[in-house]
Protein backbone atom coordinates (compact mmCIF):
# COMPACT_ATOMS: atom_id res chain seq x y z
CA UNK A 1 0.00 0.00 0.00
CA UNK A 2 1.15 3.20 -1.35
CA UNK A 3 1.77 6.01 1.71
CA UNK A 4 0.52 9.53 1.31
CA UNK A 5 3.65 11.95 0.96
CA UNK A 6 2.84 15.19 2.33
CA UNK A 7 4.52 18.13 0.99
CA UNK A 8 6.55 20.33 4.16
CA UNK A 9 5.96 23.32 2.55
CA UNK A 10 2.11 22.57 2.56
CA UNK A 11 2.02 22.44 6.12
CA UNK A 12 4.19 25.47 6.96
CA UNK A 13 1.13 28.14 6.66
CA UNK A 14 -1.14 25.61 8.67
CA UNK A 15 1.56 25.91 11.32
CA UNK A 16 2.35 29.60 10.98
CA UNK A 17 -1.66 30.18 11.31
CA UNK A 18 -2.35 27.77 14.45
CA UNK A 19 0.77 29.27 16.41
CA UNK A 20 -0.37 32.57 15.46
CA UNK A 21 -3.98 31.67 17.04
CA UNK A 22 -2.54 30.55 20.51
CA UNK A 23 -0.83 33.75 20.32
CA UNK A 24 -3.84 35.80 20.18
CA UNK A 25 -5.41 33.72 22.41
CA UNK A 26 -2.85 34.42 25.27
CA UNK A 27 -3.12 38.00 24.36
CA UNK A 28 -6.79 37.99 24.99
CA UNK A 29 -6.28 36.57 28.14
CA UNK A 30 -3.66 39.07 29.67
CA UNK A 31 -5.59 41.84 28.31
CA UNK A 32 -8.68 40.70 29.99
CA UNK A 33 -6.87 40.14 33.49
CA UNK A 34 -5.43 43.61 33.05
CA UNK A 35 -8.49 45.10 32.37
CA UNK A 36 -9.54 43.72 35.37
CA UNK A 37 -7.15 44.61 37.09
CA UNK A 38 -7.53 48.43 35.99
CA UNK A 39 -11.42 48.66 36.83
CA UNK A 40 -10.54 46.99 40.57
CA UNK A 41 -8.49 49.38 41.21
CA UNK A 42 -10.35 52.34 39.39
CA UNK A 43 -13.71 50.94 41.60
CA UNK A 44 -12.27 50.61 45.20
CA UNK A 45 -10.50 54.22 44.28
CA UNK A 46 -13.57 55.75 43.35
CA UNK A 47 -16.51 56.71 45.43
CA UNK A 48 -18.99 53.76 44.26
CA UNK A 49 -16.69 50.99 46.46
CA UNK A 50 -17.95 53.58 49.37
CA UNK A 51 -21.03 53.74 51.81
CA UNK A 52 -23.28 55.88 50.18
CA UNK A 53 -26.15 55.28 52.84
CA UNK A 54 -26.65 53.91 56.29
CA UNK A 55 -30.55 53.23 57.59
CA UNK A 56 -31.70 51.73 61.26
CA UNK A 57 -34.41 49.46 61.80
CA UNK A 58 -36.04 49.01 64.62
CA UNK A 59 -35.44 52.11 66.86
CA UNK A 60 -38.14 53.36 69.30
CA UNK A 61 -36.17 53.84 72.63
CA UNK A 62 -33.12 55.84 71.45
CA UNK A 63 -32.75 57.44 68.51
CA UNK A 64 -31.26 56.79 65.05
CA UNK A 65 -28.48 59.09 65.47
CA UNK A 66 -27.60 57.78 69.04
CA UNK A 67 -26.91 54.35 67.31
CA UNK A 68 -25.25 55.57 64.46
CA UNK A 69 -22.63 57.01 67.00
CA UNK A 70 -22.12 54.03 68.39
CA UNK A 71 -21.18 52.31 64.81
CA UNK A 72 -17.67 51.92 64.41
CA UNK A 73 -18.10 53.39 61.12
CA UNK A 74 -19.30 55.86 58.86
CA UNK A 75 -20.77 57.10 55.36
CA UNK A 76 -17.66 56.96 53.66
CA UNK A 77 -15.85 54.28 54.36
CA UNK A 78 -15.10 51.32 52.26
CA UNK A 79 -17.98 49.04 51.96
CA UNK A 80 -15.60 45.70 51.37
CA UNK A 81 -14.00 46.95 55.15
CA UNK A 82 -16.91 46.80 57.11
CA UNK A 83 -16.09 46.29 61.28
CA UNK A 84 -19.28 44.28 61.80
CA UNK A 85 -18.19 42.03 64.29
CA UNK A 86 -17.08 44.91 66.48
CA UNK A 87 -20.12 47.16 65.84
CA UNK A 88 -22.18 44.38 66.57
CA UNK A 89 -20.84 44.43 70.09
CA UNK A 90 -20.49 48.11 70.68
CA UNK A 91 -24.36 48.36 70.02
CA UNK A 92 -24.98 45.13 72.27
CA UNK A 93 -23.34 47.16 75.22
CA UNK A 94 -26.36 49.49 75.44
CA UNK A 95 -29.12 48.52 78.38
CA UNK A 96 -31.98 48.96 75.40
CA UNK A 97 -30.54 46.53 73.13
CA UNK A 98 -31.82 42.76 72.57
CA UNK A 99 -29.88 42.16 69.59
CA UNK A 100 -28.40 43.89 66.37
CA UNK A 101 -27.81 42.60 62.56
CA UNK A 102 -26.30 44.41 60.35
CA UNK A 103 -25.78 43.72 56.44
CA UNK A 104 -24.68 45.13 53.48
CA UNK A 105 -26.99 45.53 50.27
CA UNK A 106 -24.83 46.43 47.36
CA UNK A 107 -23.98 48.47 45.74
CA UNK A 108 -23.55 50.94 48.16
CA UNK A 109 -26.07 50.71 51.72
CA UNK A 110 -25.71 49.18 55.12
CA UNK A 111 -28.86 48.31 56.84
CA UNK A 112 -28.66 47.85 60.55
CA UNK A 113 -31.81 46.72 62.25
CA UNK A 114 -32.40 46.59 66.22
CA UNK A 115 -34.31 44.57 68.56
CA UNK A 116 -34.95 46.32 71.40
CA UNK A 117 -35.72 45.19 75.33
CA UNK A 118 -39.81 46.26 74.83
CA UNK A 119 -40.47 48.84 77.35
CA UNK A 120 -43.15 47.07 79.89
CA UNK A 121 -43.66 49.63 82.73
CA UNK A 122 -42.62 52.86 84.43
CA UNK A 123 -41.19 53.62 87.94
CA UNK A 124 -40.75 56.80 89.59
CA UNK A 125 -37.58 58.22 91.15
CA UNK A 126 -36.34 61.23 92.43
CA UNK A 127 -40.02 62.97 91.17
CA UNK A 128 -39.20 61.42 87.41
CA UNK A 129 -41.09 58.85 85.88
CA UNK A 130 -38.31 56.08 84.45
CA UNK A 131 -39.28 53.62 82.18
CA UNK A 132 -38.45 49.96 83.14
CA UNK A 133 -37.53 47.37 79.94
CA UNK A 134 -38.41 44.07 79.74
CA UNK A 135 -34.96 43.19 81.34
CA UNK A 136 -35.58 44.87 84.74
CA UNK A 137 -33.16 47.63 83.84
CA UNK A 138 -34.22 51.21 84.31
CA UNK A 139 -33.81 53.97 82.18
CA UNK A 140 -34.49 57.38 80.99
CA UNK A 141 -37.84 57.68 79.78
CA UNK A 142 -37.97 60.16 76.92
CA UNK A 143 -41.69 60.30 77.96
CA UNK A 144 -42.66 63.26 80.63
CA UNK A 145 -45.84 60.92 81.54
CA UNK A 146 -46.85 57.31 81.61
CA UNK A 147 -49.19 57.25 79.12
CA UNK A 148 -48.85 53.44 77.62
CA UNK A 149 -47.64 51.26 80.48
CA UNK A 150 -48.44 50.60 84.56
CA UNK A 151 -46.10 52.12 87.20
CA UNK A 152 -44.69 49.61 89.54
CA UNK A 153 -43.56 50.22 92.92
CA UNK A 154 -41.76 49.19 96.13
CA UNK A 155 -39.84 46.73 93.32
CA UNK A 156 -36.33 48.03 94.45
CA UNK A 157 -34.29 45.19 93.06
CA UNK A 158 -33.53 44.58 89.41
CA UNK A 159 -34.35 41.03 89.63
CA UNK A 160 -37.84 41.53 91.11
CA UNK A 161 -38.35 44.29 88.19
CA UNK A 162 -37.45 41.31 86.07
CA UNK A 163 -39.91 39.34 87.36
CA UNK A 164 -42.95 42.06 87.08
CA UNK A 165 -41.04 42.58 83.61
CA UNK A 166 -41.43 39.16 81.96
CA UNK A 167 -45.80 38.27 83.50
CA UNK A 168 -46.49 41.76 81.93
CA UNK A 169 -44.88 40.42 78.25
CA UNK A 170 -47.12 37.69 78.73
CA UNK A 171 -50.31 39.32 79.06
CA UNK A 172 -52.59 40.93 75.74
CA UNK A 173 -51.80 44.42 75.20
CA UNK A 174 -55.51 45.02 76.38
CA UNK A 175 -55.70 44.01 79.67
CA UNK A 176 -51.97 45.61 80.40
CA UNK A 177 -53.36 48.67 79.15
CA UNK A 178 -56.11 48.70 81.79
CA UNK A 179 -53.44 48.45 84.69
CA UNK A 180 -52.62 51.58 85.79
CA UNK A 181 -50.34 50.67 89.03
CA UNK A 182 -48.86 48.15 90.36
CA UNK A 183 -47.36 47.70 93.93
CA UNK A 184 -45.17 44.92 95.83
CA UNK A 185 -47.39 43.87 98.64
CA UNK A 186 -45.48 40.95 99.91
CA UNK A 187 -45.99 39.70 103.21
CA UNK A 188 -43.96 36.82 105.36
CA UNK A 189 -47.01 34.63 104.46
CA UNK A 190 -47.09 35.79 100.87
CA UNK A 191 -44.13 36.79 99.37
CA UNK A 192 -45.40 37.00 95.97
CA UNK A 193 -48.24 38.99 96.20
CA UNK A 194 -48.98 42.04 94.19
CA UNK A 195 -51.48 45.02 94.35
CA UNK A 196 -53.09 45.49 91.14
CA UNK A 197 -55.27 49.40 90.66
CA UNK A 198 -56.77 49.31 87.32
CA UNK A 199 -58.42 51.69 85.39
CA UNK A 200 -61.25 50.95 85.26
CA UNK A 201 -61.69 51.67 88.81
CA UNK A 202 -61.03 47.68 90.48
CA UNK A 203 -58.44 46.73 92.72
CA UNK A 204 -56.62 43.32 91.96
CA UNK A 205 -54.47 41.00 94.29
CA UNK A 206 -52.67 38.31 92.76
CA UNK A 207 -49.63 35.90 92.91
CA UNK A 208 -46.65 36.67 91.13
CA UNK A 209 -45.72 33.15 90.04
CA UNK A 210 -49.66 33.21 88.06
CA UNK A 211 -50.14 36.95 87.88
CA UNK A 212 -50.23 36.34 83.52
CA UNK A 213 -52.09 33.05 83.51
CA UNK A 214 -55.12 34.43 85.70
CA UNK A 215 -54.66 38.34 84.57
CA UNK A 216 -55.64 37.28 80.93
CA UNK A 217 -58.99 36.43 82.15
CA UNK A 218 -59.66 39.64 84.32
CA UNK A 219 -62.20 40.96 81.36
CA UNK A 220 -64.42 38.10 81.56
CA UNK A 221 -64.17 38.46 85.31
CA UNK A 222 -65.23 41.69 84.85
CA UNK A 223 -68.13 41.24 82.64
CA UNK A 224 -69.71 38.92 85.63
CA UNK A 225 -70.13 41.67 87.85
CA UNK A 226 -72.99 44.22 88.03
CA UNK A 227 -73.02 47.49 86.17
CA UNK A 228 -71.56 50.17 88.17
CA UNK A 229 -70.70 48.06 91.00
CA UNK A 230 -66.47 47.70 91.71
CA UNK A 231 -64.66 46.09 94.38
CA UNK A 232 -61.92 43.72 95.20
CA UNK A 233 -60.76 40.89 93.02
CA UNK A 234 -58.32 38.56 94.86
CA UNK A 235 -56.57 36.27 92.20
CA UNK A 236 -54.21 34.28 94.51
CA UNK A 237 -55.53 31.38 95.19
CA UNK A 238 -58.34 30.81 93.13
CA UNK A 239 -60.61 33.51 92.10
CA UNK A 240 -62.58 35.77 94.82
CA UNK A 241 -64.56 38.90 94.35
CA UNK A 242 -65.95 41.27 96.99
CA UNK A 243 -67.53 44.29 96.50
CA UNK A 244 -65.91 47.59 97.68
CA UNK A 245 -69.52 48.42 99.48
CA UNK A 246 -69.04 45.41 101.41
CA UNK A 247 -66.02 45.45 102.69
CA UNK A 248 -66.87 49.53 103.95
CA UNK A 249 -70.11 47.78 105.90
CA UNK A 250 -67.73 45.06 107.70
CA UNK A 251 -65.10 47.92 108.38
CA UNK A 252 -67.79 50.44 109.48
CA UNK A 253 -68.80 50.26 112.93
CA UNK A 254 -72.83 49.56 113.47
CA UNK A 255 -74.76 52.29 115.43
CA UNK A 256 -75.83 49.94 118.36
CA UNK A 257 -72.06 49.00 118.91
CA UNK A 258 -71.30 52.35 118.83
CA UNK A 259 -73.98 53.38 121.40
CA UNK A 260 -72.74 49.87 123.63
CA UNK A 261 -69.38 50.76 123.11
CA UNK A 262 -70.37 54.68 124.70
CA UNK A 263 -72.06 53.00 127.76
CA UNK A 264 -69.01 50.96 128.45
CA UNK A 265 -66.85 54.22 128.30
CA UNK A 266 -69.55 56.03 130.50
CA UNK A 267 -69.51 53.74 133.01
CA UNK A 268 -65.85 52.84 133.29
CA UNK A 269 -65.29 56.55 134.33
CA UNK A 270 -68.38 56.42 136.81
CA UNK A 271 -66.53 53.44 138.56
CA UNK A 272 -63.31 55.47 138.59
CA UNK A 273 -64.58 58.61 140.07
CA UNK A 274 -64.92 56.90 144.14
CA UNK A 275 -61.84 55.72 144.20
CA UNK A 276 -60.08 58.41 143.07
CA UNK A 277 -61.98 60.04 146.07
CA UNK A 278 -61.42 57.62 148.25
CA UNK A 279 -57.34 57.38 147.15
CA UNK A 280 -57.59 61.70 148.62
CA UNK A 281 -59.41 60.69 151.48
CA UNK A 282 -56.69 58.78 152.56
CA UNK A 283 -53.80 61.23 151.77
CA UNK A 284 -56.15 63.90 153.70
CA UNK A 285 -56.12 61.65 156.94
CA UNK A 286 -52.12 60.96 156.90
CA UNK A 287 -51.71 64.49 156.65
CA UNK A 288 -53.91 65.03 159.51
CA UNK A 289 -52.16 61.86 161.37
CA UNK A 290 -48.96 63.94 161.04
């Protein structure tokens, strides 16, 4: 079998024209890379690698600007250099906050968003109304008047602010709405109890440890008593009502026990009088003696 003979100077364009492709090819390739090259360093030179906007999410207690001084950093700054991790924590240091994210939507804004303690009550001190968060911590209500939450009193420690704190999360905004005070009335026999004036003109006493779990019913126990009538509902063990008419009458002296208790008195200093006298006689005959 005859072989092919291929002329040498056939192939010598084919050759010239394939090394010349791979040539152009790497060229391509550098250029490209350079190019890149160029607009990464033309971007994170120019002002569209910066923060170009900063919003917060989530703030009621302080203000926007309050936590945008605490980030560690600014409109501005590079948006590839961002100091989360550390203005994570520098936020987290404030008494108001629960926890903070913060990310970055491109191309150019950081969103931080807040979760604040809620703000569950008030407390007054020094003749200012404080507000009290859900953590037991006080702080400085930028409120002149309680207007959305009970004050609590004669809670002096954090941890029984706490407490008070975490059954008024519990209950539906509508019945904590109706509290209007709330005062530690803890005895050696109950050390949990609480003194509930609402405003709707009742008085409650109930148990710490249950205060939520039997507070969320207080509207239906309401709506079982007369029209116009108020009084006493004691929550602690069980569920007792008395009216406030009721308890005046049993506190209220009658008019025949007043009239006994006058004859008592009347008599008491008739049976004094003689011997008092008598007690004079007798000094009146030593003197006479001697």
């Amino acid at each position: 079998m005859d072989k092919k003979v291929i002329d040498i100077e056939e192939r010598i364009p084919q050759l010239k024209q394939k090394r010349k492709r791979k040539k152009n090819t790497k060229f391509i390739v550098l250029l490209l890379i350079l190019l890149l090259l160029l607009s990464a360093f033309l971007y994170f030179q120019s002002s569209f690698s910066k923060i170009k906007r900063i919003t917060i999410n989530g703030a009621e207690l302080l203000s926007k600007e309050a936590y945008l001084d605490l980030l560690t950093f600014q409109e501005g700054d590079s948006m590839w250099r961002l100091p989360v991790d550390r203005a994570i924590q520098n936020i987290e240091k404030s008494n108001m906050v629960k926890k903070v994210t913060i990310k970055r939507k491109w191309p150019q804004q950081v969103n931080v968003t807040v979760k604040e303690w809620k703000h569950v009550a008030y407390v007054r001190q020094d003749t200012i109304y404080k507000g009290v968060l859900e953590s037991g911590r006080i702080y400085q209500s930028k409120y002149d008047l309680p207007i959305d939450a009970p004050i609590i009193s004669g809670f002096t420690k954090r941890a029984e602010r706490e407490a008070v704190a975490q059954q008024l999360v519990k209950l539906p905004s509508e019945v904590t709405l109706l509290i209007s005070q709330i005062e530690n009335s803890s005895t050696k026999k109950s050390p949990n109890r609480v003194h509930l004036y609402m405003n709707d003109g009742f008085e409650v006493y109930a148990s710490m440890d249950t205060f939520a779990k039997k507070m969320k019913y207080y509207p239906e126990f309401v709506s079982q008593i007369p029209v116009g009538e108020k009084g006493t509902i004691d929550l602690e063990v069980g569920s007792y009502y008395r009216p406030f008419k009721e308890q005046y009458d049993a506190e209220k002296p009658s008019e025949e026990q007043q009239l006994m208790d006058g004859e008592e008195i009347s008599q008491e200093n008739q049976g004094d009088a003689p011997e008092t006298q008598g007690t004079e006689e007798e000094v009146e005959a030593d003197e006479t003696t001697e």
